[in-house]
PDB file of N, CA and C in Angstrom:
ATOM      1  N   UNK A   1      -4.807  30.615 -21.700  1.00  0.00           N
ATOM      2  CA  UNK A   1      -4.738  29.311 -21.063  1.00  0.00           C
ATOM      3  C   UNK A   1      -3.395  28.670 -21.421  1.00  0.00           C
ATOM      4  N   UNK A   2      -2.465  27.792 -20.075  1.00  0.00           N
ATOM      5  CA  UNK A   2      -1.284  27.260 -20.541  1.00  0.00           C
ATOM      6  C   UNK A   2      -1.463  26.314 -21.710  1.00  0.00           C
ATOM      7  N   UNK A   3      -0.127  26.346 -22.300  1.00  0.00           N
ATOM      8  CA  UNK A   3      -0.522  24.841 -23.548  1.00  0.00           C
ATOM      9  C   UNK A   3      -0.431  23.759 -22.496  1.00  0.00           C
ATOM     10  N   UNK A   4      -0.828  23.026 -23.364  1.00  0.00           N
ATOM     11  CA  UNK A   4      -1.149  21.160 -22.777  1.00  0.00           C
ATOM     12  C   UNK A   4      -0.220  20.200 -23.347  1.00  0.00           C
ATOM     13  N   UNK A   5       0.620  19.320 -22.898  1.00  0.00           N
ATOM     14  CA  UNK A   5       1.445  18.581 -23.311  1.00  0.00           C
ATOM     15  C   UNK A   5       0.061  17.394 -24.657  1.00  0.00           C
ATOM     16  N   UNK A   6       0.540  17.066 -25.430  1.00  0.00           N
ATOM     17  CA  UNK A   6      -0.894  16.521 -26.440  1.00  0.00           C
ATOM     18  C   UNK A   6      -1.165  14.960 -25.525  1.00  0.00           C
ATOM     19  N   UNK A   7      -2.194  14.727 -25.596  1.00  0.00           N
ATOM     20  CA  UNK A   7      -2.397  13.477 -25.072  1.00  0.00           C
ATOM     21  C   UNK A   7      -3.286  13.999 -23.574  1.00  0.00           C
ATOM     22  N   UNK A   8      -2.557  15.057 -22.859  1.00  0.00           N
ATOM     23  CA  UNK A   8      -2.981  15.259 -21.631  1.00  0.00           C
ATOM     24  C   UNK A   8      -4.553  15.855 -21.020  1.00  0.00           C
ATOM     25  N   UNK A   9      -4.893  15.118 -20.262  1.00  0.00           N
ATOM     26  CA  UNK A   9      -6.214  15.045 -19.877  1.00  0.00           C
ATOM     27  C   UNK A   9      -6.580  16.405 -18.717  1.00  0.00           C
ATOM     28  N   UNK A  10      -7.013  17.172 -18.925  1.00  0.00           N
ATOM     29  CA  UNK A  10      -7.272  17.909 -17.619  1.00  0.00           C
ATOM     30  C   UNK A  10      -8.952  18.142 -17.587  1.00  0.00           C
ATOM     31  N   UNK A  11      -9.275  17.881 -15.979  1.00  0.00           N
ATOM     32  CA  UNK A  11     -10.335  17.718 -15.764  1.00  0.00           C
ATOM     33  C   UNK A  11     -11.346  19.200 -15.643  1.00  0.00           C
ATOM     34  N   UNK A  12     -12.261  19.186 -16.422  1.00  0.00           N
ATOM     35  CA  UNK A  12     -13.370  21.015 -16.023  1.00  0.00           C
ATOM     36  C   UNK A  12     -14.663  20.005 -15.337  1.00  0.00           C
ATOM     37  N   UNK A  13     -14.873  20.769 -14.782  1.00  0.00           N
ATOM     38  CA  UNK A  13     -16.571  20.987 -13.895  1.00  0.00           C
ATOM     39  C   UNK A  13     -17.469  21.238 -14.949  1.00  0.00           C
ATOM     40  N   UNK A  14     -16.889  22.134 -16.070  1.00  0.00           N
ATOM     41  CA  UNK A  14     -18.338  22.757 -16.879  1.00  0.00           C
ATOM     42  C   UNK A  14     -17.353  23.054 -18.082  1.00  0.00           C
ATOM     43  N   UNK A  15     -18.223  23.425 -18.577  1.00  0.00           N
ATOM     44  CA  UNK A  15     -17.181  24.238 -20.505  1.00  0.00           C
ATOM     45  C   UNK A  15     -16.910  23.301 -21.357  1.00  0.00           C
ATOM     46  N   UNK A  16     -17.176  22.292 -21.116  1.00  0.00           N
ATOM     47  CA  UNK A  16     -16.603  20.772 -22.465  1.00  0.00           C
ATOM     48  C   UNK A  16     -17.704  19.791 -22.181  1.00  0.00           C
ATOM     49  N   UNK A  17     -18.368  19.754 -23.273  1.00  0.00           N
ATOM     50  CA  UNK A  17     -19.708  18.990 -23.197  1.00  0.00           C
ATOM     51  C   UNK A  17     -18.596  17.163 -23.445  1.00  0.00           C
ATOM     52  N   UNK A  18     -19.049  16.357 -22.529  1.00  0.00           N
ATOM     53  CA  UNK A  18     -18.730  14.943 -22.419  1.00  0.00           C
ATOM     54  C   UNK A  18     -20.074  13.958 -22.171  1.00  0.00           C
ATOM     55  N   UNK A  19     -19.721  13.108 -22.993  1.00  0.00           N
ATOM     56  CA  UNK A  19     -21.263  11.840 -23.026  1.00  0.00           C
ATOM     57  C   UNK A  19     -21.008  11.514 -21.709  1.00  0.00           C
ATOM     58  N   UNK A  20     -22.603  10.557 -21.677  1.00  0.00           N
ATOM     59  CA  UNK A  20     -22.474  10.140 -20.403  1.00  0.00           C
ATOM     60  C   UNK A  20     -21.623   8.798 -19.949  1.00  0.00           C
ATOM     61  N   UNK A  21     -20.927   8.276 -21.198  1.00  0.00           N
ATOM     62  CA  UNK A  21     -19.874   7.284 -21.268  1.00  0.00           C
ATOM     63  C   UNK A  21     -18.410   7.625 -20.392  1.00  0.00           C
ATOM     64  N   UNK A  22     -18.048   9.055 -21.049  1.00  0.00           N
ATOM     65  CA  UNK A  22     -16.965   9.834 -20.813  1.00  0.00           C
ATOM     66  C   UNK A  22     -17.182   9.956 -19.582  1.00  0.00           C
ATOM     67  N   UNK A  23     -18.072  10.556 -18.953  1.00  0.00           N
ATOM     68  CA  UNK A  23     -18.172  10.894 -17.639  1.00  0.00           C
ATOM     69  C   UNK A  23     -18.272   9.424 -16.660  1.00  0.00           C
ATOM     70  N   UNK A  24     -18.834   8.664 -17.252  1.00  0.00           N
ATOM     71  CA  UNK A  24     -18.421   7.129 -16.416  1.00  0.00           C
ATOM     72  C   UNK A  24     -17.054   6.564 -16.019  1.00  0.00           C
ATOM     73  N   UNK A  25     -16.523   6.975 -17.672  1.00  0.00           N
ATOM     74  CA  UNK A  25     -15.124   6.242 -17.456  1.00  0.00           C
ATOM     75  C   UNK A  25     -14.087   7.481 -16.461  1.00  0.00           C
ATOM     76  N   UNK A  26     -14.525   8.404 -16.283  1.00  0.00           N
ATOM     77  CA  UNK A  26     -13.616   9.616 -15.643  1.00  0.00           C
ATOM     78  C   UNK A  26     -14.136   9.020 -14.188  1.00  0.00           C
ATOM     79  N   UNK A  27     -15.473   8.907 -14.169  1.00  0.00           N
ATOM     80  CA  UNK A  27     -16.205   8.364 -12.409  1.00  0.00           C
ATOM     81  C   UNK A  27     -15.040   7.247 -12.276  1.00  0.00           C
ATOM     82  N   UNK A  28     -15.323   6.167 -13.386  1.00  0.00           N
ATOM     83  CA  UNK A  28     -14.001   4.990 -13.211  1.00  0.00           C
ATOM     84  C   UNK A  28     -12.483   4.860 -12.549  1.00  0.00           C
ATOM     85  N   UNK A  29     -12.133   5.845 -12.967  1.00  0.00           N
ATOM     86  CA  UNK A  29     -10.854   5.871 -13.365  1.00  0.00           C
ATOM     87  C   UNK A  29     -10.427   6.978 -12.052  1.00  0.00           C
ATOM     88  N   UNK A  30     -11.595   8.023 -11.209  1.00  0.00           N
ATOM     89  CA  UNK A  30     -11.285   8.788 -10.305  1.00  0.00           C
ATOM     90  C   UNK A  30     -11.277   7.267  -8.934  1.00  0.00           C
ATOM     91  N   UNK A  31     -11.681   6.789  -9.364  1.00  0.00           N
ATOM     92  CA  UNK A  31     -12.626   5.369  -7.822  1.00  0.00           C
ATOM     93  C   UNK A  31     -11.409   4.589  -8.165  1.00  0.00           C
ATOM     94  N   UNK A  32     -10.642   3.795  -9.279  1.00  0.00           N
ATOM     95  CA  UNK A  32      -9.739   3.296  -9.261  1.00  0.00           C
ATOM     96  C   UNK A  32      -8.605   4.084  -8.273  1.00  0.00           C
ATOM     97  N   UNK A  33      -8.468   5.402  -8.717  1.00  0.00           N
ATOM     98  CA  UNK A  33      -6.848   5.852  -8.699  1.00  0.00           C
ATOM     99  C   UNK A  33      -7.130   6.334  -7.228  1.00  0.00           C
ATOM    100  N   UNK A  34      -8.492   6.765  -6.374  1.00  0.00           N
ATOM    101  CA  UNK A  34      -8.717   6.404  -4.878  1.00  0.00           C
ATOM    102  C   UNK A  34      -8.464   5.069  -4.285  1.00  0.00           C
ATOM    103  N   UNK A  35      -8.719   4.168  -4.979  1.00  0.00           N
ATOM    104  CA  UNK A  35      -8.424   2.920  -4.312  1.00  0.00           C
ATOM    105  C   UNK A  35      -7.261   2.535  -4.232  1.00  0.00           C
ATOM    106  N   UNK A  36      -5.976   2.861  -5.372  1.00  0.00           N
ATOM    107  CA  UNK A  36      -4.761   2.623  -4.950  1.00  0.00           C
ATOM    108  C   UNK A  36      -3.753   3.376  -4.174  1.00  0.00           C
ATOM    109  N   UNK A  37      -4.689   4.576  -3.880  1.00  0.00           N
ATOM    110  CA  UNK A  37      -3.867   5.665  -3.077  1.00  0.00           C
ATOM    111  C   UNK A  37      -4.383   4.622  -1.475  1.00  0.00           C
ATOM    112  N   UNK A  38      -5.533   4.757  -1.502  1.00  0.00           N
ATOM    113  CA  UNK A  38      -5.877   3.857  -0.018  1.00  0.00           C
ATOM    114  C   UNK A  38      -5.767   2.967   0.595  1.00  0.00           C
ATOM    115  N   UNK A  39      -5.193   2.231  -1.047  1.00  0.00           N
ATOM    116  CA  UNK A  39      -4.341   0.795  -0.469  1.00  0.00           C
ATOM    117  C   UNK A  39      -2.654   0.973  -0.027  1.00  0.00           C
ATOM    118  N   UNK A  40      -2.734   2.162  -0.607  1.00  0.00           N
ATOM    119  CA  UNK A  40      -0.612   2.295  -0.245  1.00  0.00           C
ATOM    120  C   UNK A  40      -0.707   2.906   0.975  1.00  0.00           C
ATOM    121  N   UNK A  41      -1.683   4.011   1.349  1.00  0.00           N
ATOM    122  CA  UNK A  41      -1.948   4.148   2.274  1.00  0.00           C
ATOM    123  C   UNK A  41      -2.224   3.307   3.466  1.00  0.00           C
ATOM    124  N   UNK A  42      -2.792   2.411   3.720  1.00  0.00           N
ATOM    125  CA  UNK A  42      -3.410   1.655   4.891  1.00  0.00           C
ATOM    126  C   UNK A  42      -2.053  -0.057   4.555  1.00  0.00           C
ATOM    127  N   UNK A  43      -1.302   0.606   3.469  1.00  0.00           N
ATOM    128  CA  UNK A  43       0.402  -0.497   3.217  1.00  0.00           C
ATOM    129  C   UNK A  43       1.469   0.774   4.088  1.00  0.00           C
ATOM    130  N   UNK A  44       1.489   1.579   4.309  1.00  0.00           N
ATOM    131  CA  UNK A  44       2.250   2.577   4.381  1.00  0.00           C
ATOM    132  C   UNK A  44       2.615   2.848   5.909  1.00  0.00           C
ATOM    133  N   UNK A  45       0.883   2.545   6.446  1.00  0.00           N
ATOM    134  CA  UNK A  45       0.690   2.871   7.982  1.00  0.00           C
ATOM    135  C   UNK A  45       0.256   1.865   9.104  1.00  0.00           C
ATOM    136  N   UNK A  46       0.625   0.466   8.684  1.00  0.00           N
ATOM    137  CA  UNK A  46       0.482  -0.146   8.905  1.00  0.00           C
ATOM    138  C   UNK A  46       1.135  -0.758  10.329  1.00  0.00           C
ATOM    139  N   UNK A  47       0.529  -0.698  11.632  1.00  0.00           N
ATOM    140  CA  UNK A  47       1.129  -0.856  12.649  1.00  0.00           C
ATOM    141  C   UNK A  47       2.209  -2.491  12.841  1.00  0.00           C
ATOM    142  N   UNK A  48       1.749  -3.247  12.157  1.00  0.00           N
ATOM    143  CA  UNK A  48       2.481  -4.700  12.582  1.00  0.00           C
ATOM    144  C   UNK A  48       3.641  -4.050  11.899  1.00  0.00           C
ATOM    145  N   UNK A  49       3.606  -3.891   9.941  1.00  0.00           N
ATOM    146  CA  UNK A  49       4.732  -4.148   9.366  1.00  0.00           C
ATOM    147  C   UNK A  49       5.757  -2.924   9.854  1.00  0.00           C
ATOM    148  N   UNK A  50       5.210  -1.612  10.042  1.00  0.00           N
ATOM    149  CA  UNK A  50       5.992  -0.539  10.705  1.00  0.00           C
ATOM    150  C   UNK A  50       7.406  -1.204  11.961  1.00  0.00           C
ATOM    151  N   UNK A  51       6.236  -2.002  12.926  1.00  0.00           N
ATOM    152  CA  UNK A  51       6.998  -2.690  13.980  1.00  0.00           C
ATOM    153  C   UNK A  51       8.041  -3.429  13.539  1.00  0.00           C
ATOM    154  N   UNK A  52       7.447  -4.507  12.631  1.00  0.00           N
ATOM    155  CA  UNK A  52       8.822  -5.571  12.168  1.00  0.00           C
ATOM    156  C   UNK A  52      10.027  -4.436  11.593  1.00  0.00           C
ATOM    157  N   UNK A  53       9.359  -3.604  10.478  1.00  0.00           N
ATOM    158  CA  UNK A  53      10.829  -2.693   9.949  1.00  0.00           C
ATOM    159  C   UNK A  53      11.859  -2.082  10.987  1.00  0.00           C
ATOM    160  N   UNK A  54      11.048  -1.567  12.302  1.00  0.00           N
ATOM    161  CA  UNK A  54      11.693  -0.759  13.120  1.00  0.00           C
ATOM    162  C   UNK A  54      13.009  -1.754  13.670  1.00  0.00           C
ATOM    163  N   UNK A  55      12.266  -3.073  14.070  1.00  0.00           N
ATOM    164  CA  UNK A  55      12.774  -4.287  15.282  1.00  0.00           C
ATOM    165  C   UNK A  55      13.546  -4.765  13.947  1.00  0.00           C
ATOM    166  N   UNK A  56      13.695  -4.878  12.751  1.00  0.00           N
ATOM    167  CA  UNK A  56      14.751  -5.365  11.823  1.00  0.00           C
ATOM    168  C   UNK A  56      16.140  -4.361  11.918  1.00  0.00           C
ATOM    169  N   UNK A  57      15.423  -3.122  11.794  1.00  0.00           N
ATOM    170  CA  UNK A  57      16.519  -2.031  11.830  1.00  0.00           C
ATOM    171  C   UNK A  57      17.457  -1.986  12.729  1.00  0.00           C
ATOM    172  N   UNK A  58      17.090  -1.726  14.083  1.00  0.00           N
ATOM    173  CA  UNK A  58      17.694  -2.215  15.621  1.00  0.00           C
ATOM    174  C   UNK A  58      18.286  -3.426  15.551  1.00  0.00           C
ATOM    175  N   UNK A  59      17.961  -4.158  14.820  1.00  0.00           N
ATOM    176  CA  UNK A  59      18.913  -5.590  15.076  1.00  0.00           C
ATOM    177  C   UNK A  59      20.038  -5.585  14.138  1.00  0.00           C
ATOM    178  N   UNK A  60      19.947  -4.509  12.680  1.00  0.00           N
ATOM    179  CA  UNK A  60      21.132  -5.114  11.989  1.00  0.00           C
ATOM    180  C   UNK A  60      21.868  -3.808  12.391  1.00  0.00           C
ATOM    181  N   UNK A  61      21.807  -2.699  13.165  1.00  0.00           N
ATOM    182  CA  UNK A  61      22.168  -1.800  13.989  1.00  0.00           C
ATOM    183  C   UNK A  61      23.276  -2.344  14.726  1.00  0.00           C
ATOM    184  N   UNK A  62      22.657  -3.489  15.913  1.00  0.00           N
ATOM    185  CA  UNK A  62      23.324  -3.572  17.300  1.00  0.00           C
ATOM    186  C   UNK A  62      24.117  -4.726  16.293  1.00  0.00           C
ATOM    187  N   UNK A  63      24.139  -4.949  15.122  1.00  0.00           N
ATOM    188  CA  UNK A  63      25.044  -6.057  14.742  1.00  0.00           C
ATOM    189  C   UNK A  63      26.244  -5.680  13.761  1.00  0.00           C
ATOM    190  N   UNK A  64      26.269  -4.368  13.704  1.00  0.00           N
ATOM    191  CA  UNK A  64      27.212  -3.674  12.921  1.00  0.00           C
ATOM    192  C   UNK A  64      28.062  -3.311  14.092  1.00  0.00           C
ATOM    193  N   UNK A  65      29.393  -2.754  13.565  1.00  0.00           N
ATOM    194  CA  UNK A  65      30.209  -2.253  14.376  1.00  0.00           C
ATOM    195  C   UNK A  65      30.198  -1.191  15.397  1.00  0.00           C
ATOM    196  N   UNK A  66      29.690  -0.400  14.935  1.00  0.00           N
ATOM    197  CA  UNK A  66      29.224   0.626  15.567  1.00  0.00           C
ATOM    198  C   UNK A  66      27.861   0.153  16.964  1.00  0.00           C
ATOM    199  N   UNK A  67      27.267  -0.854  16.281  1.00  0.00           N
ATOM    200  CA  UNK A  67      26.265  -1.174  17.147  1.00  0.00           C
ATOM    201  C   UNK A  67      26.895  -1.817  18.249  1.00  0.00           C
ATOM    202  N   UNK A  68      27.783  -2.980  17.873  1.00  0.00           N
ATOM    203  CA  UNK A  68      28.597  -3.639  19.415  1.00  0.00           C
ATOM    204  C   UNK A  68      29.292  -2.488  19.999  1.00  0.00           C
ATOM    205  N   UNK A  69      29.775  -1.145  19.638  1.00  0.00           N
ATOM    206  CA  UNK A  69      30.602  -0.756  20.136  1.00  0.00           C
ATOM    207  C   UNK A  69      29.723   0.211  21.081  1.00  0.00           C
ATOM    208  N   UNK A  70      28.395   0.681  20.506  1.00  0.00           N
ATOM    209  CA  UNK A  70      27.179   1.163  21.822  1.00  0.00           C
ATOM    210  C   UNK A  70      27.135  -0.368  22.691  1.00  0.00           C
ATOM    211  N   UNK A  71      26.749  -1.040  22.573  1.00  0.00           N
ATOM    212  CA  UNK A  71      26.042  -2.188  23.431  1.00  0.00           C
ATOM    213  C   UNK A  71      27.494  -2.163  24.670  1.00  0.00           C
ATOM    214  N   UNK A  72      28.452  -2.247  24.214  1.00  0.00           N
ATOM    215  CA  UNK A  72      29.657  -2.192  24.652  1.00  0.00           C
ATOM    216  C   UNK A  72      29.721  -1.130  25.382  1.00  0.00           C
ATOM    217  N   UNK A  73      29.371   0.336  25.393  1.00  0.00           N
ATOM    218  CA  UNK A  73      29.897   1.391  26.154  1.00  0.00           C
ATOM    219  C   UNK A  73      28.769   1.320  27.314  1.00  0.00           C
ATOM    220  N   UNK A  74      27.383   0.984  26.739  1.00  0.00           N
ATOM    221  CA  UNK A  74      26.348   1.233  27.741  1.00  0.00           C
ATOM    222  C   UNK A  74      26.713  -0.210  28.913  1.00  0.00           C
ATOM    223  N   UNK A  75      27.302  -1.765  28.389  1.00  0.00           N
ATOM    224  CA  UNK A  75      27.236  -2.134  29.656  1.00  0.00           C
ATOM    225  C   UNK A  75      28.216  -1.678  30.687  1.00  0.00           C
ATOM    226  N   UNK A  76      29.681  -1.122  29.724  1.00  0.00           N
ATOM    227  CA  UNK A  76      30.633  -0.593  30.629  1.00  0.00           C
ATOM    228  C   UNK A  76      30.460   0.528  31.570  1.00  0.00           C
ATOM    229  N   UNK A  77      29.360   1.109  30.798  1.00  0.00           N
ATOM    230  CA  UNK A  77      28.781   2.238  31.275  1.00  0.00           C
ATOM    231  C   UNK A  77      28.019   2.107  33.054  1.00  0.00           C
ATOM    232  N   UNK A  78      26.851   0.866  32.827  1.00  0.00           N
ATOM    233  CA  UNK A  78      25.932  -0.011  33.653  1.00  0.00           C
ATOM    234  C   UNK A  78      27.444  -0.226  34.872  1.00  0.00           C
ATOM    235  N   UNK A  79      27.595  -1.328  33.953  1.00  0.00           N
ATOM    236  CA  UNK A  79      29.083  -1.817  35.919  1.00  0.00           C
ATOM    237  C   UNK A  79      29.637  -0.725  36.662  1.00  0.00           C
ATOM    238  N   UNK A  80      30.140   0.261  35.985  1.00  0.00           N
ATOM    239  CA  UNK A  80      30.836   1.833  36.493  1.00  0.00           C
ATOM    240  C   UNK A  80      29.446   2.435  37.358  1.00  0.00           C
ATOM    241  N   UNK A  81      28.680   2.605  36.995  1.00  0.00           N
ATOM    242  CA  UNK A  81      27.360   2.823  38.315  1.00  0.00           C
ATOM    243  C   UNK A  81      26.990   1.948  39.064  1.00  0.00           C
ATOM    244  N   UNK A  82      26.591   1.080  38.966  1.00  0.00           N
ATOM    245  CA  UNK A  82      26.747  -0.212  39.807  1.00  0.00           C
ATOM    246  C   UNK A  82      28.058  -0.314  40.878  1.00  0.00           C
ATOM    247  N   UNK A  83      29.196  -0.107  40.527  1.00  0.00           N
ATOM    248  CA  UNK A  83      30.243  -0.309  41.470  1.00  0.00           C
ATOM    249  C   UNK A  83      30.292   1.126  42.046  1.00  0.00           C
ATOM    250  N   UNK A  84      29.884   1.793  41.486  1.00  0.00           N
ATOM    251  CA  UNK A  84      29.845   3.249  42.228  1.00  0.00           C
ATOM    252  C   UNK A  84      28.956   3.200  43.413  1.00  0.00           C
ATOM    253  N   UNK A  85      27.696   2.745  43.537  1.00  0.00           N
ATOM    254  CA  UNK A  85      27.085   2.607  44.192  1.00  0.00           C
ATOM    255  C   UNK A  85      27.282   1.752  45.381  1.00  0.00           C
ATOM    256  N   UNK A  86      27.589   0.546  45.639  1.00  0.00           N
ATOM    257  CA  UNK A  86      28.100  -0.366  45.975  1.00  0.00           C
ATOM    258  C   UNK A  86      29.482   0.106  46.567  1.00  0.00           C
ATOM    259  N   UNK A  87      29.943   0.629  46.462  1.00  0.00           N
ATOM    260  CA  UNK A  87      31.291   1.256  46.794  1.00  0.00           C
ATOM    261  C   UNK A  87      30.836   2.529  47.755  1.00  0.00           C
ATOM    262  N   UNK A  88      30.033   3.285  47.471  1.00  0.00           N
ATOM    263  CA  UNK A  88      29.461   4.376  48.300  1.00  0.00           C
ATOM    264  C   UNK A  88      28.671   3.770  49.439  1.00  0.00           C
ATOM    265  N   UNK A  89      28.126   2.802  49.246  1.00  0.00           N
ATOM    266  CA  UNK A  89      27.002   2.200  50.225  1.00  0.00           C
ATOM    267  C   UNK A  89      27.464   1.211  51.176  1.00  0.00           C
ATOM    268  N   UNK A  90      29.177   0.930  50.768  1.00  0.00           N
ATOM    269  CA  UNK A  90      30.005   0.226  51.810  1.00  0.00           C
ATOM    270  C   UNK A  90      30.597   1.346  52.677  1.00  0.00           C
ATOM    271  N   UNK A  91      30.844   2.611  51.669  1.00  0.00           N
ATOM    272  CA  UNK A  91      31.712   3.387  52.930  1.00  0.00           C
ATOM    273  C   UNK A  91      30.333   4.361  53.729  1.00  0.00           C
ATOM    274  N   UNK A  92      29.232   4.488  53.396  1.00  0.00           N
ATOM    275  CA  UNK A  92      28.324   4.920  54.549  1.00  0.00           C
ATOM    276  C   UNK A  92      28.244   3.796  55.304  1.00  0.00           C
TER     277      UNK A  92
END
């Protein structure tokens, strides 16, 4: 069997006789450390705050340099089809 760092707890099914105290506080302590996994969980996946992070991200995005300089190509982008069109639809 590997050694055990001292202090460290590892859990058996059978082979180590434990009171029925021990086995409460292990019931305890398994229901605690479920409950904070399920709370980071249902913090983690959370549809509103997901949304706000996304719609924060996109905004300090389009407010960086790089971001005006997309917002910038796509409307230059927009008028250049627009007049393309408009320009084709005068000469048919």
């Amino acid at each position: 069997m590997p050694e055990q760092a001292p202090g460290a707890r590892v859990w058996q099914a059978v082979g180590v006789p434990r009171s029925p105290e021990q086995i409460q506080q292990e019931i305890d302590a398994a229901r605690e450390s479920l409950g904070a996994t399920l709370d980071e969980l249902a913090f983690r996946t959370n549809p509103k705050r997901l949304s706000n992070e996304a719609k924060a991200k996109v905004q300090e995005f389009l407010a960086s340099p790089p971001g005006k300089a997309l917002i910038a190509a796509v409307g230059l982008l927009a008028a250049f089809v627009i007049t393309r069109r408009i320009v084709r639809a005068v000469r048919d």
